[in-house]
PDB file of N, CA and C in Angstrom:
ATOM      1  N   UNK A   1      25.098  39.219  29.435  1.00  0.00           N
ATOM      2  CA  UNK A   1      25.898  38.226  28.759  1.00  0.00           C
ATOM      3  C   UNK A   1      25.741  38.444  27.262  1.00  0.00           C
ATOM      4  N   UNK A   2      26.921  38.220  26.378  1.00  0.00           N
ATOM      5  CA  UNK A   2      26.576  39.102  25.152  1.00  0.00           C
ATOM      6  C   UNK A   2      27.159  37.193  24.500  1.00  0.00           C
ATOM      7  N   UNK A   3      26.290  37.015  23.176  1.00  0.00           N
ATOM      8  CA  UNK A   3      26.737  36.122  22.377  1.00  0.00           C
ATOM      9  C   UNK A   3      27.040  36.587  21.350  1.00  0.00           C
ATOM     10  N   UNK A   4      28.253  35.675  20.837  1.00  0.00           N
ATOM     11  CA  UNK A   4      28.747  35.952  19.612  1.00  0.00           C
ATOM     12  C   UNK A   4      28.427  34.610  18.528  1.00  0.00           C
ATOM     13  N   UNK A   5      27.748  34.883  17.313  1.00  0.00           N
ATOM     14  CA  UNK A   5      27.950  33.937  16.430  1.00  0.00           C
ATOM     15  C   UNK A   5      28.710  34.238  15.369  1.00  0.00           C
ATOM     16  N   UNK A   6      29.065  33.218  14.760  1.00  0.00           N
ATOM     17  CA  UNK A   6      30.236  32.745  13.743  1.00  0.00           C
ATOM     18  C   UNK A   6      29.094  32.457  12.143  1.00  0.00           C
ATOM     19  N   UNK A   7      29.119  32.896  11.220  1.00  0.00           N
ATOM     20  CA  UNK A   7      29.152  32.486  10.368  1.00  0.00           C
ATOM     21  C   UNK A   7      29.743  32.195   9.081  1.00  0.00           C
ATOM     22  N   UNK A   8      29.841  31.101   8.782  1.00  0.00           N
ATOM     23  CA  UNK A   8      30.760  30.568   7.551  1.00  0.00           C
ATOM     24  C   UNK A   8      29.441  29.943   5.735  1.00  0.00           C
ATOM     25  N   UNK A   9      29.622  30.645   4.910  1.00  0.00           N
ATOM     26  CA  UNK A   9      28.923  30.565   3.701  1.00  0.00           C
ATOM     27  C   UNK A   9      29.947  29.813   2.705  1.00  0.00           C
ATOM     28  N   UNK A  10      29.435  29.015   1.887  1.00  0.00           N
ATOM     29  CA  UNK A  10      30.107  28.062   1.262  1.00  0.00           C
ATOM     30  C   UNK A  10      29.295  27.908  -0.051  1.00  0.00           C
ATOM     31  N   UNK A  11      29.819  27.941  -1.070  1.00  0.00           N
ATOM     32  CA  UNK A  11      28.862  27.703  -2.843  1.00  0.00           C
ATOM     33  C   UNK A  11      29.474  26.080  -2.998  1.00  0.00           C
ATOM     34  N   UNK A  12      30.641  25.685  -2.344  1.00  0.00           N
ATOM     35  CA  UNK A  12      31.186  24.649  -3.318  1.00  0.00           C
ATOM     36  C   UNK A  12      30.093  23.082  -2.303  1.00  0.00           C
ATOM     37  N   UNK A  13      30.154  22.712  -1.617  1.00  0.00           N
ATOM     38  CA  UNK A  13      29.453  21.968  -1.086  1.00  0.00           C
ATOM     39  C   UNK A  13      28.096  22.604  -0.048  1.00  0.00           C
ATOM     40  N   UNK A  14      27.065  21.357  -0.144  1.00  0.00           N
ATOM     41  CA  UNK A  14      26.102  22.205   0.351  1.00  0.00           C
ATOM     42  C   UNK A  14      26.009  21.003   2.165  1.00  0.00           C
ATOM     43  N   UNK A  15      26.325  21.980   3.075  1.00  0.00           N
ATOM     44  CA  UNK A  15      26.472  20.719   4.402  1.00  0.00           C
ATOM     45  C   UNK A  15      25.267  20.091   4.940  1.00  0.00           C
ATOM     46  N   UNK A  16      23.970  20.135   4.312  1.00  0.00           N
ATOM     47  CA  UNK A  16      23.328  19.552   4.530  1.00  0.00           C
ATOM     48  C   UNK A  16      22.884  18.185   4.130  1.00  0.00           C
ATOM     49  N   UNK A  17      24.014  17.869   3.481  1.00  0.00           N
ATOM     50  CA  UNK A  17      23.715  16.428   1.941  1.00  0.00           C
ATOM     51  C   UNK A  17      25.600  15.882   2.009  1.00  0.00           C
ATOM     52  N   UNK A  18      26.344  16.249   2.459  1.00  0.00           N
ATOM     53  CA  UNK A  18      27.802  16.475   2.400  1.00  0.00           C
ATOM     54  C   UNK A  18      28.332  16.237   4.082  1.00  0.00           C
ATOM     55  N   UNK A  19      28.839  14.969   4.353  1.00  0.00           N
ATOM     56  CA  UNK A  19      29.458  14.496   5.618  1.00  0.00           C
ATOM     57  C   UNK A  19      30.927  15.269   5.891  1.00  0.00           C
ATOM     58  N   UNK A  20      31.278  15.851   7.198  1.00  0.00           N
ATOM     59  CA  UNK A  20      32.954  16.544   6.966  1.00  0.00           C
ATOM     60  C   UNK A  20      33.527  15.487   7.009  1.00  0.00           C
ATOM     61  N   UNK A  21      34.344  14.875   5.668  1.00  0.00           N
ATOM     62  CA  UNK A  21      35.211  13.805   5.373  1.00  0.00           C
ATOM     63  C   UNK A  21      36.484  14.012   6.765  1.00  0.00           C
ATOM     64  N   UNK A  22      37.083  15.010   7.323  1.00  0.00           N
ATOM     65  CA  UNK A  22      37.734  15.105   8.136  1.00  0.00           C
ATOM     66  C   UNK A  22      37.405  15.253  10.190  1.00  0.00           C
ATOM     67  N   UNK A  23      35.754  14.887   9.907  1.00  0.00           N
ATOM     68  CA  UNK A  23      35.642  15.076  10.676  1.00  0.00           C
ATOM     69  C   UNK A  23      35.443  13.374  11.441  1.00  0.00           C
ATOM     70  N   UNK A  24      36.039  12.913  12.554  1.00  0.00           N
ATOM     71  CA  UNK A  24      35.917  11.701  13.018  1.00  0.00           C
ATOM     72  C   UNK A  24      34.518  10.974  13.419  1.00  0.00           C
ATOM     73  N   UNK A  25      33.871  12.310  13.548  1.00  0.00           N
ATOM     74  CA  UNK A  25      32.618  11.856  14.281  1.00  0.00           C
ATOM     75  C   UNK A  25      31.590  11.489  13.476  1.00  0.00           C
ATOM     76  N   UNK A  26      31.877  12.239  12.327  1.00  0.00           N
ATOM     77  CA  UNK A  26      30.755  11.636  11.378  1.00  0.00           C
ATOM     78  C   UNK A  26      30.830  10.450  10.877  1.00  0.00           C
ATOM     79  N   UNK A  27      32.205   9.849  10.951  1.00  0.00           N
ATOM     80  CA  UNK A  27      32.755   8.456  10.410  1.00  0.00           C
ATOM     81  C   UNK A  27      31.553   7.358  11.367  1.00  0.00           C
ATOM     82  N   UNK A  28      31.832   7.645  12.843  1.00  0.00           N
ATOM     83  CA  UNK A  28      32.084   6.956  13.664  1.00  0.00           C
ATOM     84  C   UNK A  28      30.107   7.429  13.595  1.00  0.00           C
ATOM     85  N   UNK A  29      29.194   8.303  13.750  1.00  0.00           N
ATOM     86  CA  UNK A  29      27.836   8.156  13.628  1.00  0.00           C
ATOM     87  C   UNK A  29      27.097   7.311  12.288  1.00  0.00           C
ATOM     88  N   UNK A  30      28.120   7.088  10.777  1.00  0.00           N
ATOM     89  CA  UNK A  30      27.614   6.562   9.981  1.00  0.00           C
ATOM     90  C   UNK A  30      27.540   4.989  10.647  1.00  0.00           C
ATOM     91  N   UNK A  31      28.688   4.407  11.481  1.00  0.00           N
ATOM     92  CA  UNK A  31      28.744   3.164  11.596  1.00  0.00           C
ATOM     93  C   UNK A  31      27.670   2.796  12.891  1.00  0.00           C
ATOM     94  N   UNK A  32      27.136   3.431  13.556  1.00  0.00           N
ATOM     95  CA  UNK A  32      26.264   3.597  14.365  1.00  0.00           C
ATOM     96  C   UNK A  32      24.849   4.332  13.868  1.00  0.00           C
ATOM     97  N   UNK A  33      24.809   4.661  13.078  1.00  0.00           N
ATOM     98  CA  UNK A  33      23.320   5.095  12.310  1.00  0.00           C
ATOM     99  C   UNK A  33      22.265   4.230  12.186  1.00  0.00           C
ATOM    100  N   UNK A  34      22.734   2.752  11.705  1.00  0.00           N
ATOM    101  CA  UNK A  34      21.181   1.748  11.620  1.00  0.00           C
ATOM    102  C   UNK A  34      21.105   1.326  13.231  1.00  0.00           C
ATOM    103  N   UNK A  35      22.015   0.756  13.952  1.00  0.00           N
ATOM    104  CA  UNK A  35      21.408   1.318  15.500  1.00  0.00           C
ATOM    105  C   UNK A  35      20.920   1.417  16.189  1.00  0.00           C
ATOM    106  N   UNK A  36      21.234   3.419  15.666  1.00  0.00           N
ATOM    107  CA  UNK A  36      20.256   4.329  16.528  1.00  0.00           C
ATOM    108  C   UNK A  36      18.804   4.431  16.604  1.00  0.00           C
ATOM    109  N   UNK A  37      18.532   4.101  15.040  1.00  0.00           N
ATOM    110  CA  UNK A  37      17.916   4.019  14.119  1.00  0.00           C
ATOM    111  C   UNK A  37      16.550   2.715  14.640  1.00  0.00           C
ATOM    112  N   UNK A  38      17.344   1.687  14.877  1.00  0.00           N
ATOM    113  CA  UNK A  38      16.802   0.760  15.091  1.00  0.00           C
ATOM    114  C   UNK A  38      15.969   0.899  17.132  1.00  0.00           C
ATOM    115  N   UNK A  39      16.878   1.655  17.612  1.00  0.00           N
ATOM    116  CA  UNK A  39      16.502   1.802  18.342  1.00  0.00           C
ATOM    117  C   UNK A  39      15.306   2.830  18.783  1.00  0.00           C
ATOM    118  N   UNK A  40      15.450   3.725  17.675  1.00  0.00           N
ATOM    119  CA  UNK A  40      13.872   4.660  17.440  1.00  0.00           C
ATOM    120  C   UNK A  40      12.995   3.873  17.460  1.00  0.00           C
ATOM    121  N   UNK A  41      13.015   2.563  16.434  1.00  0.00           N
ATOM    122  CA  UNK A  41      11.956   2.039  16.057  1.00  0.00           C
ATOM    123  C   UNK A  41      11.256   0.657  17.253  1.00  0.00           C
ATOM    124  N   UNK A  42      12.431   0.696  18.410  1.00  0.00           N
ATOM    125  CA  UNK A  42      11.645  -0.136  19.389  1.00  0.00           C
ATOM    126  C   UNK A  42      10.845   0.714  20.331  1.00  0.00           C
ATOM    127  N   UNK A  43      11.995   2.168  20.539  1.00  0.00           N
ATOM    128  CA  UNK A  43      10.911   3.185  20.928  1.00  0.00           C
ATOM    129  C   UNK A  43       9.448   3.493  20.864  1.00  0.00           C
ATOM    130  N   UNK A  44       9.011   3.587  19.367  1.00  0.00           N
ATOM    131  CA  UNK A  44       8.252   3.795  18.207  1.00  0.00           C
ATOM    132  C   UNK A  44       7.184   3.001  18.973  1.00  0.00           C
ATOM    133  N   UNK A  45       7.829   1.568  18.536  1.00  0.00           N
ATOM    134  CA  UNK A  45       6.768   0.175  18.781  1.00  0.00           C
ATOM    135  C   UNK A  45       6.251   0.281  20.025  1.00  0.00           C
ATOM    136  N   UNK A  46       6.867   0.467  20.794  1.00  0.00           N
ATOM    137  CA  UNK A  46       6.525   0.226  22.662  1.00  0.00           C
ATOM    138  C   UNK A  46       5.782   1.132  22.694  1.00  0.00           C
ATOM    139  N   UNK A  47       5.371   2.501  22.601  1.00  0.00           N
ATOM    140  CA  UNK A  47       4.558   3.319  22.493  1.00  0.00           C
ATOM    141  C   UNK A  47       2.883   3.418  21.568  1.00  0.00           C
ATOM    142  N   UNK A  48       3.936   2.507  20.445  1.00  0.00           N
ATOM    143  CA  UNK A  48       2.414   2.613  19.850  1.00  0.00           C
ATOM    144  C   UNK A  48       1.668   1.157  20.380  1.00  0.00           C
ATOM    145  N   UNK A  49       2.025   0.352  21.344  1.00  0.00           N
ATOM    146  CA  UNK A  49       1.799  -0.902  21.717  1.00  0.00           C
ATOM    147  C   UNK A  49       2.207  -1.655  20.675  1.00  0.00           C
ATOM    148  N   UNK A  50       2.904  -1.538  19.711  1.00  0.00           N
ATOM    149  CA  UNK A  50       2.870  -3.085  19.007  1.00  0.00           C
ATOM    150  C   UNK A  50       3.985  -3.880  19.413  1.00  0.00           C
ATOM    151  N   UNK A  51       4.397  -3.550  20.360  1.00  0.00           N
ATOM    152  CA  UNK A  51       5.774  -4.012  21.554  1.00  0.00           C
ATOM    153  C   UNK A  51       5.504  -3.839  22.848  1.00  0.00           C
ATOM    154  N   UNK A  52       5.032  -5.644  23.508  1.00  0.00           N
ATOM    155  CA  UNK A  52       5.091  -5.281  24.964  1.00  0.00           C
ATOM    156  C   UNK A  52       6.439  -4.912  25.520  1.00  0.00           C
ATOM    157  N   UNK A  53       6.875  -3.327  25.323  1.00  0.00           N
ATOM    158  CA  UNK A  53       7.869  -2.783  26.307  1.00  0.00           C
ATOM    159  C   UNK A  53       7.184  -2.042  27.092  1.00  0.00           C
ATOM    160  N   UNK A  54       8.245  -2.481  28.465  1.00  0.00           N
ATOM    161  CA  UNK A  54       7.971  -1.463  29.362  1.00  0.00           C
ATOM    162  C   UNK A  54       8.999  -0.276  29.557  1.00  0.00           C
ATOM    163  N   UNK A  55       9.710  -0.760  29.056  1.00  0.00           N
ATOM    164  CA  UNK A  55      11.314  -0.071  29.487  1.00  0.00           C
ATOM    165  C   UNK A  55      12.309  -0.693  28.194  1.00  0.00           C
ATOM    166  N   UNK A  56      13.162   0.436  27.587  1.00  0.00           N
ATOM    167  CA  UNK A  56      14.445  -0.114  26.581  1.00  0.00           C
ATOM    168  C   UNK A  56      15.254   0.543  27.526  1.00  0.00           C
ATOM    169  N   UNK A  57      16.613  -0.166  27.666  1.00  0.00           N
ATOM    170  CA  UNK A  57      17.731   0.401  27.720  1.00  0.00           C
ATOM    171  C   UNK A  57      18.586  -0.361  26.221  1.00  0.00           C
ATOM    172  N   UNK A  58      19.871   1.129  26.139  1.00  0.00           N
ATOM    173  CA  UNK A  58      20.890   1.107  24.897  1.00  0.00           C
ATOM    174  C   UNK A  58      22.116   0.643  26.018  1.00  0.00           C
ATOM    175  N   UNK A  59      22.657  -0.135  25.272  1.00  0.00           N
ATOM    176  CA  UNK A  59      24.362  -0.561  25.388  1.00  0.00           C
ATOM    177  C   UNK A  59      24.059  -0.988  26.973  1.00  0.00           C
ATOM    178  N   UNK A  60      23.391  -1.702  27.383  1.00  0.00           N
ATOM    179  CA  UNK A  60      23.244  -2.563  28.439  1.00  0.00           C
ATOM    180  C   UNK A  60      22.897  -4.253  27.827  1.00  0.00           C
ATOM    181  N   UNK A  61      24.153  -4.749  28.409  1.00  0.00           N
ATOM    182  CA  UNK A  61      24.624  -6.041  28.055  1.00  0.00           C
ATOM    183  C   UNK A  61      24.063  -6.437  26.521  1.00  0.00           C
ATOM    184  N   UNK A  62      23.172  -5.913  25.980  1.00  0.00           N
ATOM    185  CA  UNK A  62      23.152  -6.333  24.627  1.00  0.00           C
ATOM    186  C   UNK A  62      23.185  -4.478  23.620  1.00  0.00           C
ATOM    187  N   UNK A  63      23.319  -4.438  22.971  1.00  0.00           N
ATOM    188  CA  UNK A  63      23.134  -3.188  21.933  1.00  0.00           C
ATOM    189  C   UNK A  63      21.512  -2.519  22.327  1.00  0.00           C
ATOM    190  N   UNK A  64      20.454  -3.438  22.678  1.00  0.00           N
ATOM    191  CA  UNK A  64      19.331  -3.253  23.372  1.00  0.00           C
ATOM    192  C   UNK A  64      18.639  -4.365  23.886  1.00  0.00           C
ATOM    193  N   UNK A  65      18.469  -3.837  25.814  1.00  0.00           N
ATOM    194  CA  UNK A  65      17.629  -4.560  26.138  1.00  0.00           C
ATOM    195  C   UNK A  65      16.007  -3.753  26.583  1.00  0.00           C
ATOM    196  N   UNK A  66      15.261  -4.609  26.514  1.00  0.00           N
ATOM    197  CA  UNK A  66      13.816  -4.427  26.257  1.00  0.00           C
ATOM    198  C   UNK A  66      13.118  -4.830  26.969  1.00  0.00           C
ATOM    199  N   UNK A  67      12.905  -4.714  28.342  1.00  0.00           N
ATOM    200  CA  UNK A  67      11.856  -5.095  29.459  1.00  0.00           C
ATOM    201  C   UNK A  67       9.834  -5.432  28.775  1.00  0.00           C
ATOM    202  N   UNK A  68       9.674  -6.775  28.905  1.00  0.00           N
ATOM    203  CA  UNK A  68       8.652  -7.149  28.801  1.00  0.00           C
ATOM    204  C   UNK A  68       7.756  -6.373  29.503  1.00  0.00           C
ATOM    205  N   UNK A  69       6.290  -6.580  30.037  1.00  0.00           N
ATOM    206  CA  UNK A  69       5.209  -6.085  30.355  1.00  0.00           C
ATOM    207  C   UNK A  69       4.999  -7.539  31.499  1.00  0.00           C
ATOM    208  N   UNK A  70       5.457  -8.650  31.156  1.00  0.00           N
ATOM    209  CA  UNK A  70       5.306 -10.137  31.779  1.00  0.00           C
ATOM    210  C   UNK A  70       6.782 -10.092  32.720  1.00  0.00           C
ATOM    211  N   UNK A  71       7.774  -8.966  32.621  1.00  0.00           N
ATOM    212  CA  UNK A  71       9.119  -9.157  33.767  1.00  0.00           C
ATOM    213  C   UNK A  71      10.138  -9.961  33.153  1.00  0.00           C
ATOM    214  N   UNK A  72       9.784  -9.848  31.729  1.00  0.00           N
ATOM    215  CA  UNK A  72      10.831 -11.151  30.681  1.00  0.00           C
ATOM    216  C   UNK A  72      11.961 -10.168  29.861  1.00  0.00           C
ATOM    217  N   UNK A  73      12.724 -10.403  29.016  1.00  0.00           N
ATOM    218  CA  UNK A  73      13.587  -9.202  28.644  1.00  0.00           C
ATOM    219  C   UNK A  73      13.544  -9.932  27.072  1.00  0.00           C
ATOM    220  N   UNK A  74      14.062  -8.775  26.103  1.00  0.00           N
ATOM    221  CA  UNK A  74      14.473  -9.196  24.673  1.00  0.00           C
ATOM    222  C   UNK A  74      15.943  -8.355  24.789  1.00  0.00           C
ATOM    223  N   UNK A  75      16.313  -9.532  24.084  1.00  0.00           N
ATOM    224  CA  UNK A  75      18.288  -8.842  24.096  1.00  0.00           C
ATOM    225  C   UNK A  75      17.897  -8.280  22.498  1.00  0.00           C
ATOM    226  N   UNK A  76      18.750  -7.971  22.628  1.00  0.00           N
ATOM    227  CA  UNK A  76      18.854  -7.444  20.942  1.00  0.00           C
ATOM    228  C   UNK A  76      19.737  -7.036  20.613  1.00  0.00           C
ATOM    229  N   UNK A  77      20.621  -7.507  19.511  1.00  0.00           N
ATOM    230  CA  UNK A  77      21.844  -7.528  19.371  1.00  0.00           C
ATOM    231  C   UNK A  77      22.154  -6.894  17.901  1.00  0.00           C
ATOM    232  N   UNK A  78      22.549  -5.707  17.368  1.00  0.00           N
ATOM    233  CA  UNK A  78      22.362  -5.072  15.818  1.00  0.00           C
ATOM    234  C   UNK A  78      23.860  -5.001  15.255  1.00  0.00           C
ATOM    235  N   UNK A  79      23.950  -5.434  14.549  1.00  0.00           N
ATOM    236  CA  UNK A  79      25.249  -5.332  13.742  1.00  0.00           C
ATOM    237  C   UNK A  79      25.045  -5.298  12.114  1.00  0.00           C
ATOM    238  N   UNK A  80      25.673  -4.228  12.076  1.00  0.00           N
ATOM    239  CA  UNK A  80      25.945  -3.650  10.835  1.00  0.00           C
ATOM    240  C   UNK A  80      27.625  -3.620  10.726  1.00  0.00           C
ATOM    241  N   UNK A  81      27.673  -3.150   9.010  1.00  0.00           N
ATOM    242  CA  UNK A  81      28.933  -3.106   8.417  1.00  0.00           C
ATOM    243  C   UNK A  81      29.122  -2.109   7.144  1.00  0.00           C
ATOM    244  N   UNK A  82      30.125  -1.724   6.860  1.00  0.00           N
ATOM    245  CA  UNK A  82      30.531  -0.406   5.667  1.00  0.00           C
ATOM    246  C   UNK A  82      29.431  -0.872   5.008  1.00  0.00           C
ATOM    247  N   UNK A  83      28.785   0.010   4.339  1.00  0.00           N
ATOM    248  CA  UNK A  83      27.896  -0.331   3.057  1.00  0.00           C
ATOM    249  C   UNK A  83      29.061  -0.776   1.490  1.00  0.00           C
ATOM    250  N   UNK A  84      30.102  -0.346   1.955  1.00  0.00           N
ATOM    251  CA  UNK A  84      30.897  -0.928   0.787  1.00  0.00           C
ATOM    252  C   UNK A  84      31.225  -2.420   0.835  1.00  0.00           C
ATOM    253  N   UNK A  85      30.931  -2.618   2.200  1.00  0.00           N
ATOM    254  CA  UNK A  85      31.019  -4.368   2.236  1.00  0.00           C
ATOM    255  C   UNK A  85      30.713  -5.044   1.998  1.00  0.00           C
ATOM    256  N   UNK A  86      29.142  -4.831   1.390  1.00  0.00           N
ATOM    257  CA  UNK A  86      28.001  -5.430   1.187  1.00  0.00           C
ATOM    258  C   UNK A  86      27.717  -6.078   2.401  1.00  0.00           C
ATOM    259  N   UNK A  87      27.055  -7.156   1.760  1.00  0.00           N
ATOM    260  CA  UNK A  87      26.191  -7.746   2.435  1.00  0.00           C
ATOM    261  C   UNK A  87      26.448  -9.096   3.599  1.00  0.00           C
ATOM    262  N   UNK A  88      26.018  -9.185   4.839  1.00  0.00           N
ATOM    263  CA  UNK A  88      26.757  -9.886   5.762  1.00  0.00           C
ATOM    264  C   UNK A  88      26.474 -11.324   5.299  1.00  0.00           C
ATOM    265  N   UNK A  89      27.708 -12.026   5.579  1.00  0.00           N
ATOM    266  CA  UNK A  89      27.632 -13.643   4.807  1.00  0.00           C
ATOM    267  C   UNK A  89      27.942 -14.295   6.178  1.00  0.00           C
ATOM    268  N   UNK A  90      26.636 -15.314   6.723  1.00  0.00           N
ATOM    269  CA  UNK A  90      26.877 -16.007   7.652  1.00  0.00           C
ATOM    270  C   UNK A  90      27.869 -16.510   8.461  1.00  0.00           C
ATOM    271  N   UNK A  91      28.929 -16.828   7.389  1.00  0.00           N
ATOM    272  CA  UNK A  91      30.463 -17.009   7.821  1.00  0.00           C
ATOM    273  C   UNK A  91      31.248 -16.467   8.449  1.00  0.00           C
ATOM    274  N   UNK A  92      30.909 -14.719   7.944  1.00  0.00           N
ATOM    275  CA  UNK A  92      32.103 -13.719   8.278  1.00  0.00           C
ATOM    276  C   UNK A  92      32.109 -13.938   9.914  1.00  0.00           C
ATOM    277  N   UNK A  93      33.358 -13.786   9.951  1.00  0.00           N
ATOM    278  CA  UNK A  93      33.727 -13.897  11.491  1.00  0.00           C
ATOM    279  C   UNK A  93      33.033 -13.088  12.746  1.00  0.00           C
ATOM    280  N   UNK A  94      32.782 -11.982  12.500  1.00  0.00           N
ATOM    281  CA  UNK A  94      32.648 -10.686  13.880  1.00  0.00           C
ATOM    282  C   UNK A  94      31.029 -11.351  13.769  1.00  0.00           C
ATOM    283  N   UNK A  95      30.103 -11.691  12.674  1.00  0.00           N
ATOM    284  CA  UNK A  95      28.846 -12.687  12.637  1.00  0.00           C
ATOM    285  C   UNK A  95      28.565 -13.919  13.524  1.00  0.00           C
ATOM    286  N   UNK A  96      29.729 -14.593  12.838  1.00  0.00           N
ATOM    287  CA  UNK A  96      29.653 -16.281  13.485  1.00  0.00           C
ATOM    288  C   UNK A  96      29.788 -16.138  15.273  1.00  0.00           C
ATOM    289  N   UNK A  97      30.764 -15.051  15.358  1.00  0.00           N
ATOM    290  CA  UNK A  97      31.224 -14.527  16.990  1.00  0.00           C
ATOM    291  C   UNK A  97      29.849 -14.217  17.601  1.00  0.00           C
ATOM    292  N   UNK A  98      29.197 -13.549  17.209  1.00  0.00           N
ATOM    293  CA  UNK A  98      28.093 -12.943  17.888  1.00  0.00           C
ATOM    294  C   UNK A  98      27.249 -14.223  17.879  1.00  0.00           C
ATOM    295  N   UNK A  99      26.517 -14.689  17.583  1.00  0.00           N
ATOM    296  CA  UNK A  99      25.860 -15.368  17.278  1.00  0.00           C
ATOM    297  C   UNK A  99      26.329 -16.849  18.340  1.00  0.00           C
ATOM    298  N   UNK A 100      27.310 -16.798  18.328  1.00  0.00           N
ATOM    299  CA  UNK A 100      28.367 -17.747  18.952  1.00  0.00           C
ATOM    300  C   UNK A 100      27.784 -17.622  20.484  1.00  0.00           C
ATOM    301  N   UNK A 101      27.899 -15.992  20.741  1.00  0.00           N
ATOM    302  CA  UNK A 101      27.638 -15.260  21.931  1.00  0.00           C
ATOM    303  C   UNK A 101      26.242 -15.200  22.444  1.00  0.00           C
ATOM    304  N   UNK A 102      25.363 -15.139  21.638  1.00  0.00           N
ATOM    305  CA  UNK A 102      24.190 -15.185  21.896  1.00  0.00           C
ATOM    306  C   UNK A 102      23.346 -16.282  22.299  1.00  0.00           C
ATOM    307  N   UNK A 103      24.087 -17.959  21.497  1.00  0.00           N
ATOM    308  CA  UNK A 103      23.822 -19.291  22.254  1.00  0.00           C
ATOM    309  C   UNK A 103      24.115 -19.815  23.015  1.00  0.00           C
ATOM    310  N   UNK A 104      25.353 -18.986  24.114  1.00  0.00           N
ATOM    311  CA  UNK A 104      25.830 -19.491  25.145  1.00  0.00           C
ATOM    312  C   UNK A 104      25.351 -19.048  26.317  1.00  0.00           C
TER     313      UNK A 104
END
């Protein structure tokens, strides 16, 4: 089986610091980055014990759920927004919704 690689060299941008503005996926991993992110860090915790987890699952009924050590669960619910948006104001709607969702 013979492989072929491709290489492409570039001076004007360097792609390690530089997102492909045309590429969809990178759009769509920036808005999912704190997250993933966040979800390392329950990883992280449960391992190093400072989280009785026994078990995380992603995108099961909450953004993360988190199996106790006692058979109890933590929902966990992460929402983020453009960093050009600033900062989330209690009010904003897709906020008040969730939150809405989470006391019922």
């Amino acid at each position: 089986m013979e492989t072929t690689e491709a290489h492409h060299s570039t001076t004007l941008l360097d792609p390690a610091r530089t997102l492909n503005a045309g590429d969809p996926g990178d759009r769509t991993l920036r808005n999912f980055r704190y997250q993933l992110l966040y979800g390392v860090i329950l990883l992280v915790a449960a391992s190093a014990r400072i989280r009785p987890y026994v078990a995380v699952w992603c995108e099961h009924y909450e953004d993360f759920l988190c199996e106790r050590q006692d058979g109890t669960f933590d929902g966990i619910q992460v929402k983020t927004r453009q960093p050009e948006d600033g900062y989330w104001k209690i009010t904003d709607e897709p906020f008040v919704k969730t939150i809405g969702r989470l006391l019922t």
